[in-house]
Protein backbone atom coordinates (compact mmCIF):
# COMPACT_ATOMS: atom_id res chain seq x y z
CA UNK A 1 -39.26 40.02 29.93
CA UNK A 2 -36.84 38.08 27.61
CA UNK A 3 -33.54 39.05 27.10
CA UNK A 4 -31.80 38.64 23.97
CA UNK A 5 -28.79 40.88 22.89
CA UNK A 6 -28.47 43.23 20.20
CA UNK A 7 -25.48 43.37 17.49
CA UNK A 8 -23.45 46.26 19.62
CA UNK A 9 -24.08 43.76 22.65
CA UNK A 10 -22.26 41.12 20.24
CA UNK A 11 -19.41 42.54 19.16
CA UNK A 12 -18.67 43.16 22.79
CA UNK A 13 -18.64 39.88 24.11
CA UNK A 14 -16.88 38.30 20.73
CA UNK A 15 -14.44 41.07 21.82
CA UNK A 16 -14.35 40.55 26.00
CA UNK A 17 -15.34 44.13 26.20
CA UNK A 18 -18.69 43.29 28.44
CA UNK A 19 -18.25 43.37 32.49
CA UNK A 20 -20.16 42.29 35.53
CA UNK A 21 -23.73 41.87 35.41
CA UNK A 22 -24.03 42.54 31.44
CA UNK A 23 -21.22 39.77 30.61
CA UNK A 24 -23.03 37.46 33.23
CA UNK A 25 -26.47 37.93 31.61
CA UNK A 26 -24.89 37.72 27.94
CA UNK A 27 -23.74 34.14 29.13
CA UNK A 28 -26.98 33.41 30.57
CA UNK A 29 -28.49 34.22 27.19
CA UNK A 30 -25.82 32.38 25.36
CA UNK A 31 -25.86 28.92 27.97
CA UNK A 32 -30.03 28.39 27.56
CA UNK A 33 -30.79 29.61 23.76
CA UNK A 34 -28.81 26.87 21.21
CA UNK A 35 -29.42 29.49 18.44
CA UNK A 36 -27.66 31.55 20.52
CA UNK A 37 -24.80 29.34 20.98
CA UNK A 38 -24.26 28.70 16.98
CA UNK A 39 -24.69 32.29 16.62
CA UNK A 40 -21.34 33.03 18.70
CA UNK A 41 -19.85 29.91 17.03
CA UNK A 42 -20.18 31.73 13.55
CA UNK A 43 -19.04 34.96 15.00
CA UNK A 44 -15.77 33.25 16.14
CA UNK A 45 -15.22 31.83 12.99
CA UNK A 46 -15.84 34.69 11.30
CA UNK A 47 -13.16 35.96 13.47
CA UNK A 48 -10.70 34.12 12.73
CA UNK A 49 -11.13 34.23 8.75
CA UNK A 50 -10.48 37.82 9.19
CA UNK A 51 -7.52 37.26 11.08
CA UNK A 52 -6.34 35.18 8.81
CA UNK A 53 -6.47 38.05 6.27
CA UNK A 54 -3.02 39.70 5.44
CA UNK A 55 -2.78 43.11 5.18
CA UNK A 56 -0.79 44.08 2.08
CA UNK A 57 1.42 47.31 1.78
CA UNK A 58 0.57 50.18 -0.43
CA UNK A 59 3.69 51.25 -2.22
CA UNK A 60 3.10 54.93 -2.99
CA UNK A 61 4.11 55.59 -7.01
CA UNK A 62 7.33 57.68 -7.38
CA UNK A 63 6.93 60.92 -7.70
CA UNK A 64 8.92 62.72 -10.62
CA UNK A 65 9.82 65.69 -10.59
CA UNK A 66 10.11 67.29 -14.12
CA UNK A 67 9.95 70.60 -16.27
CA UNK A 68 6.48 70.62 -16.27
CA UNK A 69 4.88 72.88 -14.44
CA UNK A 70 3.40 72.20 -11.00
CA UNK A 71 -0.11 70.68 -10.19
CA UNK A 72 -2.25 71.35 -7.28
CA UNK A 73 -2.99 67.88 -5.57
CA UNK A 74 -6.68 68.43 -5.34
CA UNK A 75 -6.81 68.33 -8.83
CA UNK A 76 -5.41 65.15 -9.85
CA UNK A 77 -8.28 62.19 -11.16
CA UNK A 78 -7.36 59.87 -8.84
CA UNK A 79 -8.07 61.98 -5.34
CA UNK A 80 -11.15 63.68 -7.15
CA UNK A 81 -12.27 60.02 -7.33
CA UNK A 82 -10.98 59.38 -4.02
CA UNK A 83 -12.66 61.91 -2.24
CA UNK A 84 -16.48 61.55 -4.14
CA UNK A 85 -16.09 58.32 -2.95
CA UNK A 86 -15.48 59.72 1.10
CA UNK A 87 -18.00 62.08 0.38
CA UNK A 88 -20.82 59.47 -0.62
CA UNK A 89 -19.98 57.18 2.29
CA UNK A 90 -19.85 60.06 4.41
CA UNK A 91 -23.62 60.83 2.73
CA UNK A 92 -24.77 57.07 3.31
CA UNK A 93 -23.40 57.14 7.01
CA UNK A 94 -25.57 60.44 7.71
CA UNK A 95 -28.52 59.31 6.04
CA UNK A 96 -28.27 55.90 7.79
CA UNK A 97 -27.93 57.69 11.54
CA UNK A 98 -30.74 60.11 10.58
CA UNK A 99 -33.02 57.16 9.86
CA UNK A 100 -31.80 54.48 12.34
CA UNK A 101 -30.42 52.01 9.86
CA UNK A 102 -28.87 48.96 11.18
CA UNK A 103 -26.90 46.28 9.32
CA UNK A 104 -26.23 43.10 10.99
CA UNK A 105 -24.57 39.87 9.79
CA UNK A 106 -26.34 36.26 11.27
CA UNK A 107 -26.32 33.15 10.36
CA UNK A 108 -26.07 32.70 6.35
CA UNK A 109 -27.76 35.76 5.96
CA UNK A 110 -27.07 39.55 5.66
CA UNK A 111 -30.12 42.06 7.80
CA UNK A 112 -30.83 45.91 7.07
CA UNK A 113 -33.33 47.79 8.88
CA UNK A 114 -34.70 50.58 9.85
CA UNK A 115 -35.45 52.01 13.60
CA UNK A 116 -34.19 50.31 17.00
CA UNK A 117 -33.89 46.86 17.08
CA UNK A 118 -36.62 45.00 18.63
CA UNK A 119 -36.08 42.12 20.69
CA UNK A 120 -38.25 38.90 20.11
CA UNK A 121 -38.87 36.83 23.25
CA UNK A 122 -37.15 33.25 22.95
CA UNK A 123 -39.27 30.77 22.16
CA UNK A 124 -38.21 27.53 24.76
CA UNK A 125 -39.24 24.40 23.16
CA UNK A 126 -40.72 21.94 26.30
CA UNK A 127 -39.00 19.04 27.36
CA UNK A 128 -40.48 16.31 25.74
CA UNK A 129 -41.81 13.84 27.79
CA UNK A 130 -39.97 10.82 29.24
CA UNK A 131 -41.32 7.75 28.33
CA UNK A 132 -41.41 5.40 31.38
CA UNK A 133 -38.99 2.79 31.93
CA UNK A 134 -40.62 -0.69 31.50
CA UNK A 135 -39.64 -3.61 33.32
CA UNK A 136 -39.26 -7.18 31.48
CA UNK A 137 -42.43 -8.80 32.81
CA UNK A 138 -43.98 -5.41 31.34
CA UNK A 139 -42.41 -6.21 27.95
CA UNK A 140 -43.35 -9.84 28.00
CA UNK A 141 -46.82 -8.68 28.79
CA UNK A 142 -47.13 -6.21 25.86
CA UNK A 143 -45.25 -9.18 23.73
CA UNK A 144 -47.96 -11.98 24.89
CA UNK A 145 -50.89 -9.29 24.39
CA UNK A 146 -50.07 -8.53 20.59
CA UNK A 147 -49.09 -12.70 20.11
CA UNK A 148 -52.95 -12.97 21.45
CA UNK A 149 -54.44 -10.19 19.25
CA UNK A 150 -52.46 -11.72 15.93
CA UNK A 151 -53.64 -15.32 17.09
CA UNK A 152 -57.20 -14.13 17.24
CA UNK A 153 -56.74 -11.80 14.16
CA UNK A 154 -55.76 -14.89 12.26
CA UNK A 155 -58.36 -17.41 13.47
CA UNK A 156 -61.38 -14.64 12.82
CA UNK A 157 -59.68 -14.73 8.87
CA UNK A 158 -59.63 -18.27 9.12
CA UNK A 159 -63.36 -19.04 10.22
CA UNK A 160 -64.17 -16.55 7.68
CA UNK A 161 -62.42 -18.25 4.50
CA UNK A 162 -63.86 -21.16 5.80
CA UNK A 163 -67.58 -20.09 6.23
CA UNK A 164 -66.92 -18.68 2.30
CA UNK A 165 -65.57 -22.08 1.44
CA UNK A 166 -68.76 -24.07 2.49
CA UNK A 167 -71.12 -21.97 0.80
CA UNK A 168 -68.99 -22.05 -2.53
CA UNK A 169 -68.90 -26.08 -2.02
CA UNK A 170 -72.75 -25.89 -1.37
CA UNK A 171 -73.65 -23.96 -4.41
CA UNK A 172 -71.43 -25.78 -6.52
CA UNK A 173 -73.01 -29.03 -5.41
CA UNK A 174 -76.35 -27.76 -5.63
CA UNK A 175 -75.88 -26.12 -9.27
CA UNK A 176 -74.36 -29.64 -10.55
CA UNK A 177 -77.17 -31.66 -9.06
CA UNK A 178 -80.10 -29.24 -10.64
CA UNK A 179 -77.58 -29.70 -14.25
CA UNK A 180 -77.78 -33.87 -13.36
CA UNK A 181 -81.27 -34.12 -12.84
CA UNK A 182 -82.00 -32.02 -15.73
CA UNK A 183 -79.82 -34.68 -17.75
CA UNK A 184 -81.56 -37.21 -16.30
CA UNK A 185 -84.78 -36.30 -16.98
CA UNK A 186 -83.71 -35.49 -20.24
CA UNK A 187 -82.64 -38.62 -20.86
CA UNK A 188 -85.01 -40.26 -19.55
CA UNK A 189 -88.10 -38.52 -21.81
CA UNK A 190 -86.11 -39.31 -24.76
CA UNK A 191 -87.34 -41.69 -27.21
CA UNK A 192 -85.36 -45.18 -28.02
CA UNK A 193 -84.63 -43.17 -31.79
CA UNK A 194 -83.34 -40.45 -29.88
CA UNK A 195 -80.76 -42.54 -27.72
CA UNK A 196 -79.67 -44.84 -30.63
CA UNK A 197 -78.76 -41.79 -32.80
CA UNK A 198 -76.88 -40.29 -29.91
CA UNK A 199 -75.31 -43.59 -29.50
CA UNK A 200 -73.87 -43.84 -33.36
CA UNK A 201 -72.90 -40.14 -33.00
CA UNK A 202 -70.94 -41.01 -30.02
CA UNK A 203 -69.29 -44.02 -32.00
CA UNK A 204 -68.69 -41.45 -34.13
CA UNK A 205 -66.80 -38.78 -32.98
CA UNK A 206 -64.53 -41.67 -31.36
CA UNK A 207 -64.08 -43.27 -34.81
CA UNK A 208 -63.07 -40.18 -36.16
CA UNK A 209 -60.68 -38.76 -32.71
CA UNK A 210 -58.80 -42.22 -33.17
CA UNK A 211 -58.03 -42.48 -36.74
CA UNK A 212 -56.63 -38.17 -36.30
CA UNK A 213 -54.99 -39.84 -33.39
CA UNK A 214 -53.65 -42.51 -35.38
CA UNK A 215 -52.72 -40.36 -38.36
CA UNK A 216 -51.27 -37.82 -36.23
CA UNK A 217 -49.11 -40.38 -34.85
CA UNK A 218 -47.46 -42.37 -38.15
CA UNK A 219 -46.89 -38.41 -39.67
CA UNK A 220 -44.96 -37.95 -36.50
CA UNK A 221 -43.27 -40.97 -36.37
CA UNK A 222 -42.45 -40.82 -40.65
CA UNK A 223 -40.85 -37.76 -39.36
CA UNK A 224 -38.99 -38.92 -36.71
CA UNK A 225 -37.87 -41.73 -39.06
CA UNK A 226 -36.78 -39.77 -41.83
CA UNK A 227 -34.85 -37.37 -39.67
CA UNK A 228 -33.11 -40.35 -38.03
CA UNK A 229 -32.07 -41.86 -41.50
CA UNK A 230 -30.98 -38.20 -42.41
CA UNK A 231 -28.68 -37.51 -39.50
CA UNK A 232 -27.30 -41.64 -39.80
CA UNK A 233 -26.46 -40.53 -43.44
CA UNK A 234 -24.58 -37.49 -42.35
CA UNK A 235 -22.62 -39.27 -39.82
CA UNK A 236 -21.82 -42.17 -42.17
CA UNK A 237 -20.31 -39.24 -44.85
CA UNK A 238 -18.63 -37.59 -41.64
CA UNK A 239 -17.06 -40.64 -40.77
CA UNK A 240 -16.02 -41.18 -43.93
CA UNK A 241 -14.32 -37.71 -44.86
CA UNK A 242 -12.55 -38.48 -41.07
CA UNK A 243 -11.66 -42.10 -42.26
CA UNK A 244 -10.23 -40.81 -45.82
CA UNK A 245 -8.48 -38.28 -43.96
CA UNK A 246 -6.78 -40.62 -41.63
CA UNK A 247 -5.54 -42.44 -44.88
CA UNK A 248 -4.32 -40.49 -46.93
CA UNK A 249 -2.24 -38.72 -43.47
CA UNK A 250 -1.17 -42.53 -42.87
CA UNK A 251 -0.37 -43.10 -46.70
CA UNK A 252 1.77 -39.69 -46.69
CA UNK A 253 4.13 -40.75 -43.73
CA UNK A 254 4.37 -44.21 -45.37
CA UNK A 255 5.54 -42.66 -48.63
CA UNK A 256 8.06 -40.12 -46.58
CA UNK A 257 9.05 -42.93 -44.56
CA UNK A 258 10.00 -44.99 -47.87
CA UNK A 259 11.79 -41.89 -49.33
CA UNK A 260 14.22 -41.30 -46.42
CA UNK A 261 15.01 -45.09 -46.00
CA UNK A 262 15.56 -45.18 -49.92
CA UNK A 263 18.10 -42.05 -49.58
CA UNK A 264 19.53 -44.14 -46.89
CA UNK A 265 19.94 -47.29 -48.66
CA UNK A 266 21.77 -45.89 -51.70
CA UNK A 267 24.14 -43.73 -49.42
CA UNK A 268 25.04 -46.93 -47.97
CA UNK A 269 25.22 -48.74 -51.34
CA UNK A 270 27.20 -46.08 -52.82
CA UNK A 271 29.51 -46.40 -49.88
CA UNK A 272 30.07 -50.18 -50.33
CA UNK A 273 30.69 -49.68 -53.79
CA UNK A 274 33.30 -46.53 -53.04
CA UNK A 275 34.92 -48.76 -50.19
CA UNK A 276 34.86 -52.39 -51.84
CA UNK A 277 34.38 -52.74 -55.70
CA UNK A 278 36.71 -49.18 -56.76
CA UNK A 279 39.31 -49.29 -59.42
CA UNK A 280 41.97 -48.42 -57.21
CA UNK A 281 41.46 -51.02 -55.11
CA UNK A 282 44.18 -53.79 -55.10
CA UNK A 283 43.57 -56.55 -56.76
CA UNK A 284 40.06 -55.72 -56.75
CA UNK A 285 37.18 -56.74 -59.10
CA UNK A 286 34.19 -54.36 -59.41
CA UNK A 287 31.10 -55.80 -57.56
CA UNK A 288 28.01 -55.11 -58.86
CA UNK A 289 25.07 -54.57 -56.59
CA UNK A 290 21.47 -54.35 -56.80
CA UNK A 291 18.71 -53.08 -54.91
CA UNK A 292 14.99 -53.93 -54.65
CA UNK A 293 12.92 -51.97 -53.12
């Protein structure tokens, strides 16, 4: 018979409370069943959350004493709700004894039931089966026998497209030669009228596909020609605007160039005449000067 422990059985190993044959059978349990194993690892942890818990201190409200007169303690709100609260606990605890209710806390989930617990045998998955270890002349074997089975995979397809290919060729070849011979023997019934018409219809059609060809090909070449002479005009008046342009920049720094060397000139004029030809000068007779330009 299976053993698997109940929630009393537990708390007393979490706790180090089992002994002797109990504890040993507990580890048994706990060493061959890996439910079993996370079930004690969220137990632990459990543990230690609530360790990590602080317990806060209850500071009792002052009591003052006044005029008033006194109250019996049993019949303040607060320990009226106090004790209806002990009292339905105390209810829920007798009911649950009197019907066997048990409350138990595994995995992610939360368990209430009713009666003894009933233990469900372990279910021990097999070992799976070990593959045998294979050699290398074993692998190059099972390598070589699936190269082979491809090889003749692919040459079966092969003969195959190649059977369908001959019998497309025949049919083809013998559905053009049944359309020839009927051509020939049309031909052949048909009367010299017959041919001669056939002939000028021929001459024809080729009359008429040369001159479209023909007509087709001055349109397009009109075209081409008048959209050459169009884009030849547009560069001509874009080289133009550039050329007129380049002009008028040249003619501008000509005519700045002549201003600033005509400011020069009569600076230095009007310094040889302050210098040389004043009428304070000794002895000297006015000189008259004149610039071209």
């Amino acid at each position: 018979m299976s053993y698997k422990p109940d929630q009393h059985a537990w708390m007393a190993y979490l706790y180090d409370e089992l002994e002797g044959a109990e504890k040993a059978r507990m580890e048994d349990y706990i060493r061959t069943n890996p439910e079993a194993r996370q079930e004690l690892d969220h137990y632990r942890h459990l543990r230690q959350l609530m360790g990590t818990v602080e317990d806060k201190e209850v500071i009792a409200p002052p009591i003052v004493l006044g005029d008033s007169a006194p109250r019996i303690v049993w019949n303040t709100p607060a320990l009226r709700v106090v004790a209806g609260i002990a009292a339905s606990v105390l209810i829920l605890m007798l009911a649950g004894r009197l019907t066997g209710l048990q409350a138990g806390f595994s995995g992610n989930e939360f368990r209430i039931s009713f009666g003894p617990p009933t233990s469900v045998p372990a279910v021990v998955p097999a070992p799976a089966a070990t593959a045998p270890a294979l050699s290398a002349n074993d692998v190059q074997q099972m390598i070589d026998a699936s190269l082979t089975r491809n090889t003749q995979t692919l040459q079966a397809g092969w003969q195959e497209n190649q059977h369908a290919l001959d019998a497309s060729i025949r049919r083809s070849l013998a559905s053009n030669s049944g359309r020839i011979n009927a051509l020939v023997k049309e031909a052949s019934t048909a009367s010299q009228q017959q041919v001669q018409d056939f002939i000028a219809q021929m001459q024809t059609e080729n009359q008429r596909v040369v001159k479209d060809y023909f007509q087709l090909s001055a349109t397009q070449q009109k075209d081409y020609i008048e959209n050459l002479l169009v884009d030849f005009s547009k560069y001509l008046q874009q080289q133009r605007a550039s050329d007129l342009q380049v002009v008028q920049s040249r003619l501008y720094a000509l005519e700045q160039n002549t201003g600033v060397f005509q400011q020069e000139t009569e600076q230095i004029l009007s310094s040889i005449i302050t210098s040389v030809g004043g009428p304070n000068s000794p002895g000297g007779q006015p000189v008259a000067v004149q610039a071209k330009y």
